[in-house]
Protein backbone atom coordinates (compact mmCIF):
# COMPACT_ATOMS: atom_id res chain seq x y z
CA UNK A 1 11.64 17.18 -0.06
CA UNK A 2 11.92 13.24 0.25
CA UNK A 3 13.53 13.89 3.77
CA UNK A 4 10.29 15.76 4.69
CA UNK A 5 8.27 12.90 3.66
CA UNK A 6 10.08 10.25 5.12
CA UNK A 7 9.88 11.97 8.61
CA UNK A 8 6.03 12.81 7.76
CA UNK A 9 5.40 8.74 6.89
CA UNK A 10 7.96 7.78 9.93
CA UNK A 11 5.42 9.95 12.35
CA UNK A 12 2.15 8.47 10.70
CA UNK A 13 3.33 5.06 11.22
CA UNK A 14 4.69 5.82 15.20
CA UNK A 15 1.25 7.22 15.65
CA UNK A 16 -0.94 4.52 14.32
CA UNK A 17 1.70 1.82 15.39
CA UNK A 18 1.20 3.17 19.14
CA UNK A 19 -2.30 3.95 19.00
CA UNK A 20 -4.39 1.92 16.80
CA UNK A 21 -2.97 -1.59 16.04
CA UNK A 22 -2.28 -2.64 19.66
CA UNK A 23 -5.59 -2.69 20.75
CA UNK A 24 -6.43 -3.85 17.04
CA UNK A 25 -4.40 -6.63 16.53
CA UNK A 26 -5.53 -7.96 20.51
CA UNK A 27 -9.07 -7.74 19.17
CA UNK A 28 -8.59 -9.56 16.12
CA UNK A 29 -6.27 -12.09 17.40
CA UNK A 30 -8.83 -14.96 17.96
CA UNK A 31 -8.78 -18.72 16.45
CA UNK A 32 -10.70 -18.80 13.24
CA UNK A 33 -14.08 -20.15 15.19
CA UNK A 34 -14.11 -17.54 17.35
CA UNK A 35 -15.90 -14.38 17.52
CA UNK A 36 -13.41 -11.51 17.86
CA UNK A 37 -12.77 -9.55 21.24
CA UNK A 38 -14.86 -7.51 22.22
CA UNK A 39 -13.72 -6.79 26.33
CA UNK A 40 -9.77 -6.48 27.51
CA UNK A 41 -8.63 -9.10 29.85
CA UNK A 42 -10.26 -7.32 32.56
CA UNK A 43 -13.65 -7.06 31.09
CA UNK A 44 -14.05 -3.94 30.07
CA UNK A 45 -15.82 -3.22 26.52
CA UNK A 46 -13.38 -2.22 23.83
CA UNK A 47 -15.80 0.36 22.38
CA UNK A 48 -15.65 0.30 18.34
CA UNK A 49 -13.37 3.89 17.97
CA UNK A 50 -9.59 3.15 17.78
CA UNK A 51 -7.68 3.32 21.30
CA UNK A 52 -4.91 2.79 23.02
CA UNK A 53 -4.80 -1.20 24.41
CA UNK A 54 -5.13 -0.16 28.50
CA UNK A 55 -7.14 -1.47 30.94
CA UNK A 56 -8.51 1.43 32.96
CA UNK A 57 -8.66 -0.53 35.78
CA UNK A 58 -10.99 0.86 38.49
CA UNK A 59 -12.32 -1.01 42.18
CA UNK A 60 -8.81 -0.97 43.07
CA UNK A 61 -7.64 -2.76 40.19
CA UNK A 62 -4.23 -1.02 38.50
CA UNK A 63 -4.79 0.29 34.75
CA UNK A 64 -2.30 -2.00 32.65
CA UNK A 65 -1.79 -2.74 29.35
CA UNK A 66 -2.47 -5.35 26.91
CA UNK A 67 -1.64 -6.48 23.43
CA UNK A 68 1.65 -6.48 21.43
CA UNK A 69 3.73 -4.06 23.18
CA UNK A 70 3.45 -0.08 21.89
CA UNK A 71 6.48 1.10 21.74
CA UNK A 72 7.86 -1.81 19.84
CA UNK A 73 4.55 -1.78 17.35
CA UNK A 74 4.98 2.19 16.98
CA UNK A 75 9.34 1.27 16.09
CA UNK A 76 8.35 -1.00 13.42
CA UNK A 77 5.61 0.76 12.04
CA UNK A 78 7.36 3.90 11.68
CA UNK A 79 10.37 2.59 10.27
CA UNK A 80 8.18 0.63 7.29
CA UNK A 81 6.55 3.96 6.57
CA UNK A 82 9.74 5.91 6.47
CA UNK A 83 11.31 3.29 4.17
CA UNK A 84 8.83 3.50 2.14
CA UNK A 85 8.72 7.49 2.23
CA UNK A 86 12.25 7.14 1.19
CA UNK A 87 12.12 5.23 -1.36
CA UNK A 88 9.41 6.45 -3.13
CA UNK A 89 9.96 10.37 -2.47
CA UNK A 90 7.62 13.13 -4.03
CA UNK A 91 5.31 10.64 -5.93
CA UNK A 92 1.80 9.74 -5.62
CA UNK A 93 1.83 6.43 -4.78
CA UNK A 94 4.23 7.04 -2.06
CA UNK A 95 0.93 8.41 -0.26
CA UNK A 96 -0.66 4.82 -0.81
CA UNK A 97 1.99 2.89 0.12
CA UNK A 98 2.57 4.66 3.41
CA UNK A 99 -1.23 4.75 4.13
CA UNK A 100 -1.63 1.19 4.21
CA UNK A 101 1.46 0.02 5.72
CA UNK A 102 -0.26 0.12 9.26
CA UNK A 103 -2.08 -2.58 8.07
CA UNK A 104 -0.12 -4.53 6.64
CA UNK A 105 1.74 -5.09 9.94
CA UNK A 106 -1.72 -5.46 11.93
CA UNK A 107 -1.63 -8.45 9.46
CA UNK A 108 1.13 -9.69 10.29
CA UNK A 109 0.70 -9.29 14.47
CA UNK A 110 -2.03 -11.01 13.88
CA UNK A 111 -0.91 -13.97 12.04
CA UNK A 112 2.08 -14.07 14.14
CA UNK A 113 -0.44 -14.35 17.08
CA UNK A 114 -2.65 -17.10 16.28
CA UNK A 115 -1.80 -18.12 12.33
CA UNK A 116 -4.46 -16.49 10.76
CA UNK A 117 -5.06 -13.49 8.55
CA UNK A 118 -8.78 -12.16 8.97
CA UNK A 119 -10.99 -11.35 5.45
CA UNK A 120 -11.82 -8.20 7.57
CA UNK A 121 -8.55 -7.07 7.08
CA UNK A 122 -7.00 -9.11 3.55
CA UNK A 123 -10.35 -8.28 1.29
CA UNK A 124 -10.25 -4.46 2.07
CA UNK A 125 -6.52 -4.00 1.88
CA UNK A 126 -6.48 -5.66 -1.77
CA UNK A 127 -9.32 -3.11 -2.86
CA UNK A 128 -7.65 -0.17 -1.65
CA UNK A 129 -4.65 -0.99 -2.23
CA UNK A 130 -5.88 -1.64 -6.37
CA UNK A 131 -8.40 1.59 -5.70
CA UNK A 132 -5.40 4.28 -4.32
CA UNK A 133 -3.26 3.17 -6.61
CA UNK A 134 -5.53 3.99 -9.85
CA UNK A 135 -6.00 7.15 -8.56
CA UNK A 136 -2.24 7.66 -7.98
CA UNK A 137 -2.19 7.03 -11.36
CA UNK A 138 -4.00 9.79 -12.43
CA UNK A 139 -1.60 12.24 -10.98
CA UNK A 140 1.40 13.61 -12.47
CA UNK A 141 4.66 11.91 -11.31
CA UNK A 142 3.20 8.74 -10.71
CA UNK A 143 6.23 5.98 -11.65
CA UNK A 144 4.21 2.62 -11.96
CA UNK A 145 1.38 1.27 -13.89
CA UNK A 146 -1.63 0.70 -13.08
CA UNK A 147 -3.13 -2.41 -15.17
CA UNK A 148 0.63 -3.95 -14.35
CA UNK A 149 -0.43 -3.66 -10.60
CA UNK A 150 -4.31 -5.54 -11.07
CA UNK A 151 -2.29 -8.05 -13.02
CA UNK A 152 0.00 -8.66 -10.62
CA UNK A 153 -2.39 -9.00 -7.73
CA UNK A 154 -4.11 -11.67 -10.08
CA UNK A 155 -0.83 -13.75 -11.05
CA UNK A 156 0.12 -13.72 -7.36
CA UNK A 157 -3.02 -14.34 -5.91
CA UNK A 158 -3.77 -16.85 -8.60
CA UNK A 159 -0.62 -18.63 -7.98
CA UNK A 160 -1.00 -18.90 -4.18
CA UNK A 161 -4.43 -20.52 -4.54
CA UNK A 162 -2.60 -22.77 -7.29
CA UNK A 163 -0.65 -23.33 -3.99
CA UNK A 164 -3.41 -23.89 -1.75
CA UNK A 165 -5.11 -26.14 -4.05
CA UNK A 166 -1.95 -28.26 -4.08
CA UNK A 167 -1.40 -28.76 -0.43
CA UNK A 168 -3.81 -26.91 1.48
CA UNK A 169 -1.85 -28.36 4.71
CA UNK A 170 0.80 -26.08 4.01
CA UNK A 171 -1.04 -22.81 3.26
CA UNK A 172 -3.91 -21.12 4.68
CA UNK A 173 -6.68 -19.68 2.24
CA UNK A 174 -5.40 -16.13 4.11
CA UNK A 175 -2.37 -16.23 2.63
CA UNK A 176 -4.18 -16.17 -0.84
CA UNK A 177 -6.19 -13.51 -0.09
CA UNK A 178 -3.30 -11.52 1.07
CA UNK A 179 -1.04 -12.56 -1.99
CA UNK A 180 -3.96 -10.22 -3.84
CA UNK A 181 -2.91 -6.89 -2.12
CA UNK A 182 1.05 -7.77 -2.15
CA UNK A 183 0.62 -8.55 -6.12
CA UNK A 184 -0.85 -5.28 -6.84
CA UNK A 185 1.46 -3.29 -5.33
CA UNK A 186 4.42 -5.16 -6.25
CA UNK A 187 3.12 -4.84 -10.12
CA UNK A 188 2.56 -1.11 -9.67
CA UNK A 189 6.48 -1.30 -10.23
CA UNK A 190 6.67 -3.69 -12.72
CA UNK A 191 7.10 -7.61 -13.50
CA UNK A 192 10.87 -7.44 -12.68
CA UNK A 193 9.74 -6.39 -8.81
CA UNK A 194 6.72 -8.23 -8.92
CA UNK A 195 8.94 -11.26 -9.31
CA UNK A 196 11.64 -10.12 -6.84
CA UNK A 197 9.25 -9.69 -4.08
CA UNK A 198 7.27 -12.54 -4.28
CA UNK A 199 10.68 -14.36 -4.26
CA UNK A 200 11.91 -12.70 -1.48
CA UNK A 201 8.63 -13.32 0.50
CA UNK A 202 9.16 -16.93 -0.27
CA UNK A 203 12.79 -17.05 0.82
CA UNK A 204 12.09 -15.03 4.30
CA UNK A 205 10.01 -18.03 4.99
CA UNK A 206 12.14 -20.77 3.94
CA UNK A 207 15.39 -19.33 5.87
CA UNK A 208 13.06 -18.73 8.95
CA UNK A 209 11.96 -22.23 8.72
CA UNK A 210 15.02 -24.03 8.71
CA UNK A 211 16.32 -21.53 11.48
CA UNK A 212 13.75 -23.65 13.48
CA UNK A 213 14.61 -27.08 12.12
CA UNK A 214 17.99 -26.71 12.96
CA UNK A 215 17.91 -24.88 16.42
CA UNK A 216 15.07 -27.94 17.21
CA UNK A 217 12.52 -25.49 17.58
CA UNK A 218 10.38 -27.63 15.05
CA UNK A 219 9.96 -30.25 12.84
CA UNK A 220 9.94 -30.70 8.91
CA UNK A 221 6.62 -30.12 8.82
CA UNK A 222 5.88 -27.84 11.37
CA UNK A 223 3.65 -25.01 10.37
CA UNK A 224 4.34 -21.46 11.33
CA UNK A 225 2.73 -18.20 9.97
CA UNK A 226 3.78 -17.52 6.65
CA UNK A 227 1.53 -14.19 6.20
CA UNK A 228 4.69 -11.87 8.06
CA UNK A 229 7.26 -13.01 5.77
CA UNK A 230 4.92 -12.99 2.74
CA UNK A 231 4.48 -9.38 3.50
CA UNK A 232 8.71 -8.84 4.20
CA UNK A 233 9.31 -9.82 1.02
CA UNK A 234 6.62 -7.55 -0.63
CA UNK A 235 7.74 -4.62 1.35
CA UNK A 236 11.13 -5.50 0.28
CA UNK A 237 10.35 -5.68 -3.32
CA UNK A 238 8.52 -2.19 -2.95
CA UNK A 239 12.00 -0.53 -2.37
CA UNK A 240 13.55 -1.66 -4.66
CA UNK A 241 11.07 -0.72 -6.93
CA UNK A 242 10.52 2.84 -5.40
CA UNK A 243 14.40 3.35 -5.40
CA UNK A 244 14.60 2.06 -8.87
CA UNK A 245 12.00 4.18 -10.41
């Protein structure tokens, strides 16, 4: 049965990696004062239903594409949901977890793209991520808790902004935002992989860092999205937890 699901999630997240986030995380890719896209490089509207990200071209012009890259969005995508099929198996908030994973790296494009993780996106994913998981709750075979998962989105997004207040230079307000959807599901587990993955998420970022430091890629103080690795070690912690239970 858990092989089933992991090539069900593993398909889900090839599908919505390769059709829906391209053209997603291109649109939402903007500095924070700007409005979001609403034409492809070429001018032609978006529309507001998903899509792939191609120009049709037209006059001549040769239909291309645009955006992060398909094939490597659909690769990643589908791998996260398969791990997470995996490691969670037959239980109902495997169907959560897996469901929202597309997100989560549309999140992460498009910090990665211009450093900044849209309340569109951060607000919505902490609701449904506390909503599915209550009702996952409800159904037999469910391995976590549920008031351990809104407490956990509080500690973590109460210690980010704890953070934020401290040195707002080195964190953006996203990141606290997004610390509330990461908290809940790493407390649906437990404190023990609550901790873990908000560890982890921290330690992504600090290896990545001095990868740059010490290749001369940047300085001490260089800033560099933090929201991908934030969401690596939450995905991380997830496993374990899924594996665990």
């Amino acid at each position: 049965m858990t092989w089933v699901i992991t090539g069900v999630a593993a398909g889900y997240g090839a599908l919505a990696g390769a059709r829906l986030l391209p053209r997603a995380a291109y649109r939402l890719s903007v500095p924070p004062d700007e409005p979001w896209r609403t034409t492809c490089p070429d001018g032609h509207p978006l529309g507001r239903r998903p899509g792939s990200a191609r120009c049709p071209g037209g006059a001549g012009a040769v239909p291309h594409r645009y955006g992060p890259a398909p094939a490597g969005v659909a690769v990643v995508t589908g791998a996260v949901c398969a791990a997470l099929g995996a490691a969670s198996g037959p239980r109902p908030e495997t169907a959560v977890f897996v469901l929202l994973a597309p997100a989560l790296v549309l999140l992460a494009l498009v910090d990665l793209a211009v450093h900044r993780l849209p309340d569109a996106l951060t607000l919505p994913l902490a609701a449904a991520t506390a909503a599915l998981l209550g009702l996952a709750q409800a159904v037999p075979g469910a391995a976590g808790s549920w008031r351990t998962a809104l407490l956990g989105g509080a500690a973590l997004g109460g210690g980010y902004l704890v953070l934020f207040l401290i040195h707002p230079a080195g964190m953006g307000f996203g990141d606290v935002k997004l610390a509330l959807a990461l908290g809940v599901a790493l407390g649906w587990y437990g404190w023990g992989v609550w901790a873990a993955g908000a560890f982890l998420g921290f330690l992504y970022g600090a290896v990545y860092g001095l990868g740059l430091v010490l290749r001369g890629r940047a300085g001490r103080k260089a800033a560099f999205a933090f929201g991908p690795f934030m969401a690596a070690g939450a995905f991380t912690g997830v496993l374990l937890g899924g594996f665990g239970a």
